[in-house]
Protein backbone atom coordinates (compact mmCIF):
# COMPACT_ATOMS: atom_id res chain seq x y z
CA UNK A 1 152.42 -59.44 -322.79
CA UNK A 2 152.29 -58.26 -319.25
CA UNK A 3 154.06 -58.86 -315.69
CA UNK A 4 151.93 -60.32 -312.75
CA UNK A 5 153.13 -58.47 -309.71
CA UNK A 6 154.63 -61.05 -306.82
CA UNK A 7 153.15 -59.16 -304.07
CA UNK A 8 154.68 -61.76 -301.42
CA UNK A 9 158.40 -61.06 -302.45
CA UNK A 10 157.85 -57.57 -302.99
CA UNK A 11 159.19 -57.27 -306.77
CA UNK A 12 158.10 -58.16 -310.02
CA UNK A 13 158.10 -61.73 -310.88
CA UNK A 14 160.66 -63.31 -309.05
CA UNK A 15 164.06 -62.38 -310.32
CA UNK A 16 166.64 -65.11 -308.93
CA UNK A 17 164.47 -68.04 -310.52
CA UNK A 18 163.67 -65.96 -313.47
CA UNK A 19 167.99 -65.52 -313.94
CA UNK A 20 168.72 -68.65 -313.07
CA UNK A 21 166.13 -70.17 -315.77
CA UNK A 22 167.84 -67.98 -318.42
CA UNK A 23 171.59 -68.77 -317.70
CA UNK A 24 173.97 -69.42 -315.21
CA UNK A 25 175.25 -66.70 -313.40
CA UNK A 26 179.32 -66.74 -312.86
CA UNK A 27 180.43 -66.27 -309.43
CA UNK A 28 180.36 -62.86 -308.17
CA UNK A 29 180.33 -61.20 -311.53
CA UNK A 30 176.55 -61.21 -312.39
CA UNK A 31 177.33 -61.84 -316.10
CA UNK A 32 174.71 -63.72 -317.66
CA UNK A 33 175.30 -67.17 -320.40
CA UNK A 34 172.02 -68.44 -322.25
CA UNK A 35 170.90 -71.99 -322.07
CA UNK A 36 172.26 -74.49 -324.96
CA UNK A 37 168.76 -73.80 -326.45
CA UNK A 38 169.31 -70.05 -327.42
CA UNK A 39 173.14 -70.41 -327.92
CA UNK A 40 172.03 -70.57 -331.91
CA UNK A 41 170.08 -67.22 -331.70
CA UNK A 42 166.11 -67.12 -332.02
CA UNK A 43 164.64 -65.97 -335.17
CA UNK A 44 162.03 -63.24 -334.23
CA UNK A 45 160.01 -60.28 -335.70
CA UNK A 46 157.10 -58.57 -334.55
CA UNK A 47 154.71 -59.30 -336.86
CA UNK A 48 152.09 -56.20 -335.90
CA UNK A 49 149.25 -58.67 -334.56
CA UNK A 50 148.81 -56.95 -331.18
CA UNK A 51 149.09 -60.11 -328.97
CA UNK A 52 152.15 -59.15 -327.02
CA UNK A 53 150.29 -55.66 -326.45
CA UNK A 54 147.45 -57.59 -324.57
CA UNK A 55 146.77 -58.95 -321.25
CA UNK A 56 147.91 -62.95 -321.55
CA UNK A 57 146.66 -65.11 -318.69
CA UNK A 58 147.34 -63.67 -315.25
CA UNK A 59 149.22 -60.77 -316.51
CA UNK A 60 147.72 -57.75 -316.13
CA UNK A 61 150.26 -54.71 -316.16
CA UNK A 62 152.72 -52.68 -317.64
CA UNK A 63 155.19 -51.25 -314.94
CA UNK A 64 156.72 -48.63 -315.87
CA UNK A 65 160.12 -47.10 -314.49
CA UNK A 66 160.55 -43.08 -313.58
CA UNK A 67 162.89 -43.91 -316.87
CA UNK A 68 160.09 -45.30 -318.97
CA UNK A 69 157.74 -42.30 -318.16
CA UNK A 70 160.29 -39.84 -318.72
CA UNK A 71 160.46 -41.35 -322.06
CA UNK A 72 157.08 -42.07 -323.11
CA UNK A 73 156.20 -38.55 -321.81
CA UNK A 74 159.08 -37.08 -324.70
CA UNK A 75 157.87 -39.21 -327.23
CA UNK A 76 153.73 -37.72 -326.70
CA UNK A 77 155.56 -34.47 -326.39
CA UNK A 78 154.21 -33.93 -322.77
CA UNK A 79 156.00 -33.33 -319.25
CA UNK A 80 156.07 -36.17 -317.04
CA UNK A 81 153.55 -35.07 -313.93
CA UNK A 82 150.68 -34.67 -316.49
CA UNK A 83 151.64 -37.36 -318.46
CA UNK A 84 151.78 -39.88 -315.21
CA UNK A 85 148.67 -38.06 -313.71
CA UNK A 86 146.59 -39.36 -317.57
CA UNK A 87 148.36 -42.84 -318.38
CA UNK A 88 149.71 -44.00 -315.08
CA UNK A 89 148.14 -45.42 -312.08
CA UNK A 90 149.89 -47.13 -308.99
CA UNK A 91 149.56 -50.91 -308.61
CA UNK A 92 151.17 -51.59 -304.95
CA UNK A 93 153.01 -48.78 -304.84
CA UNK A 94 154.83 -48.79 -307.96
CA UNK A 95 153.52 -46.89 -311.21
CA UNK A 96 151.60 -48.89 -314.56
CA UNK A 97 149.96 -47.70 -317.32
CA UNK A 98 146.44 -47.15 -316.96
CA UNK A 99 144.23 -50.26 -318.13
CA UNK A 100 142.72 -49.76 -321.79
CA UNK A 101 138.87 -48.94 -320.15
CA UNK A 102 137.71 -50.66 -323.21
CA UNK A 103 139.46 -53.83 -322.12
CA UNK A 104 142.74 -56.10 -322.26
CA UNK A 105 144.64 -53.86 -324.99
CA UNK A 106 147.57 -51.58 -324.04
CA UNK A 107 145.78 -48.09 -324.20
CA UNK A 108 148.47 -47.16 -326.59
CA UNK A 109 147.84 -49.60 -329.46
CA UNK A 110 146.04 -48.48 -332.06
CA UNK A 111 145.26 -50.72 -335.26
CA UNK A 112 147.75 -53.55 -333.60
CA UNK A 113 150.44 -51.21 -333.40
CA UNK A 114 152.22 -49.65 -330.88
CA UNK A 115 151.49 -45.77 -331.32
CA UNK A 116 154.33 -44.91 -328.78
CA UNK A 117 156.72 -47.69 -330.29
CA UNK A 118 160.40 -45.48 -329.93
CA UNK A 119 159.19 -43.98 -326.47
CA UNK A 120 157.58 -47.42 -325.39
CA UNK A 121 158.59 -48.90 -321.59
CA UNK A 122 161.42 -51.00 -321.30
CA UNK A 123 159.01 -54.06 -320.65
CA UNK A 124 157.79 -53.91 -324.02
CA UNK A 125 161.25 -52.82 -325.54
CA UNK A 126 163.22 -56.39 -323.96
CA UNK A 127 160.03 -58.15 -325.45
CA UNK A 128 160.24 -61.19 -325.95
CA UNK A 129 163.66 -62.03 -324.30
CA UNK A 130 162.77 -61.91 -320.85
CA UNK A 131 164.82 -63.78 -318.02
CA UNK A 132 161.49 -65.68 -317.06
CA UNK A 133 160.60 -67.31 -320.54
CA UNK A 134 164.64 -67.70 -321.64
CA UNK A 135 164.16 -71.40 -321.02
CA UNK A 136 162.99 -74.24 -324.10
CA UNK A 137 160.12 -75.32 -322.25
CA UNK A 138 158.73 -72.13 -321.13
CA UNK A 139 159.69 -70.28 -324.18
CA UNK A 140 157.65 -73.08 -326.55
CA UNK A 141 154.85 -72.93 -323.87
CA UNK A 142 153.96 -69.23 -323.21
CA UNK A 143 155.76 -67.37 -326.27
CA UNK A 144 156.00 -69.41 -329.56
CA UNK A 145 153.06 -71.39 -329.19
CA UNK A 146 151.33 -68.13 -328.99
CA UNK A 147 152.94 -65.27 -331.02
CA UNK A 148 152.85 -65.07 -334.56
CA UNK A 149 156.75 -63.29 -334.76
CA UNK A 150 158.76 -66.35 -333.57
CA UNK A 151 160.77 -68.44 -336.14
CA UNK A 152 160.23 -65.51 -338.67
CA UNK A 153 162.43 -62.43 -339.45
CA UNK A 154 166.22 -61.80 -337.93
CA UNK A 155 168.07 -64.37 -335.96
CA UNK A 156 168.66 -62.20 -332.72
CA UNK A 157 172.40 -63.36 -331.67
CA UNK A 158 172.95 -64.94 -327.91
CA UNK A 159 174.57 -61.42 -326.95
CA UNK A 160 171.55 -59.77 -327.93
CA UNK A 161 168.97 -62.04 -325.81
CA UNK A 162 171.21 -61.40 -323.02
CA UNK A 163 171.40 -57.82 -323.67
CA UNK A 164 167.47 -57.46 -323.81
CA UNK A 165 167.35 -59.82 -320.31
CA UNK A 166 170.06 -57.78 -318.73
CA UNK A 167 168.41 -54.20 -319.56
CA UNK A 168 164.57 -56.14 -318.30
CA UNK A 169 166.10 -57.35 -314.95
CA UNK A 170 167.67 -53.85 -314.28
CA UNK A 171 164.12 -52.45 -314.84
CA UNK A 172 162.96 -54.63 -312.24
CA UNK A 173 165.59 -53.90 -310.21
CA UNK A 174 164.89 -50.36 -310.62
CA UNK A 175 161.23 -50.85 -310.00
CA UNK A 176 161.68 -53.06 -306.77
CA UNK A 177 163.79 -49.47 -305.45
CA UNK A 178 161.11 -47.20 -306.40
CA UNK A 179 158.69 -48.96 -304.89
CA UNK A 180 160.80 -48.96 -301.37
CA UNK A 181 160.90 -45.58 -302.13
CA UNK A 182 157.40 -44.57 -302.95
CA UNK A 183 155.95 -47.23 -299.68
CA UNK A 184 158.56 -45.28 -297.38
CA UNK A 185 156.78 -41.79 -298.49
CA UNK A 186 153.39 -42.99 -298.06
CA UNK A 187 154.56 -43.80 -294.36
CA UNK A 188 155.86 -40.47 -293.92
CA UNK A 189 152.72 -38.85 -295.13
């Protein structure tokens, strides 16, 4: 599954309604609590069929953090300029992978599987516990009435969900910065 980029706010998906659909945050300290529905844990495990690798809907990319290409670029074995110049393009100033030419797949998947799964971005990695489907209705509607790995495998624990939000949302924050970043170069260019 893929992010739609919210070019009027200037970030990825929009990050206050996203938290505030996912828990409640306490004053001041940013610490996150899940809705009554995911108190009980969600029972989840990729089940290999691909679907979360593929565009769904209006989403369209994988954004990808100077963190995430560092990684991915280990995990092929490559440095990062070559490996951002092959796989990456920039979508609004901030970096994606490069759309699968032969259509909606991730280029990476191969056979349904992820064939950079340990150096994979942090989008895919907080999959499916993001702050913008951590509600019942939106979580029945967009993830379990579509993917195959919901309601089988481990329960993942409340503290893990949040875990898995928290890392996703400082990704986005992280992306919103490098994208201030990379605009304010292009205007010094």
């Amino acid at each position: 599954m893929r992010y739609k980029f919210d070019r009027n706010n200037l970030c990825l998906n929009d990050i206050s309604n996203a938290r505030a659909s996912i828990s409640i945050q306490e004053q001041g300290t940013g610490n996150m609590k899940l809705t009554p529905f995911f108190k009980e844990g969600i029972q989840f495990e990729c089940q290999g069929s691909g679907k979360g690798c593929v565009s769904h809907g209006e989403y369209g990319e994988v954004y990808m953090t100077l963190e995430d290409r560092k990684r991915m670029a280990k995990d092929l074995g490559m440095k990062l300029a070559p490996f951002t110049a092959k796989y990456c393009h920039q979508v609004d100033s901030v970096w994606a992978l490069k759309p699968n030419p032969a259509g909606g797949d991730c280029i990476f998947l191969k056979n349904k599987k992820c064939s950079v799964y340990l150096g994979r971005p942090t989008q895919c990695r907080t999959w499916p516990f993001w702050p913008d489907v951590m509600n019942a209705r939106t979580w029945k509607k967009e993830i379990a009435s579509f993917c195959p790995g919901v309601g089988k495998g481990r329960t993942h624990t409340a503290e893990e969900m949040i875990l898995a939000a928290t890392e996703q949302t400082e990704s986005e924050k992280a992306l919103r910065q490098e994208r201030a970043e990379n605009i304010k170069k292009a205007r010094r260019s």
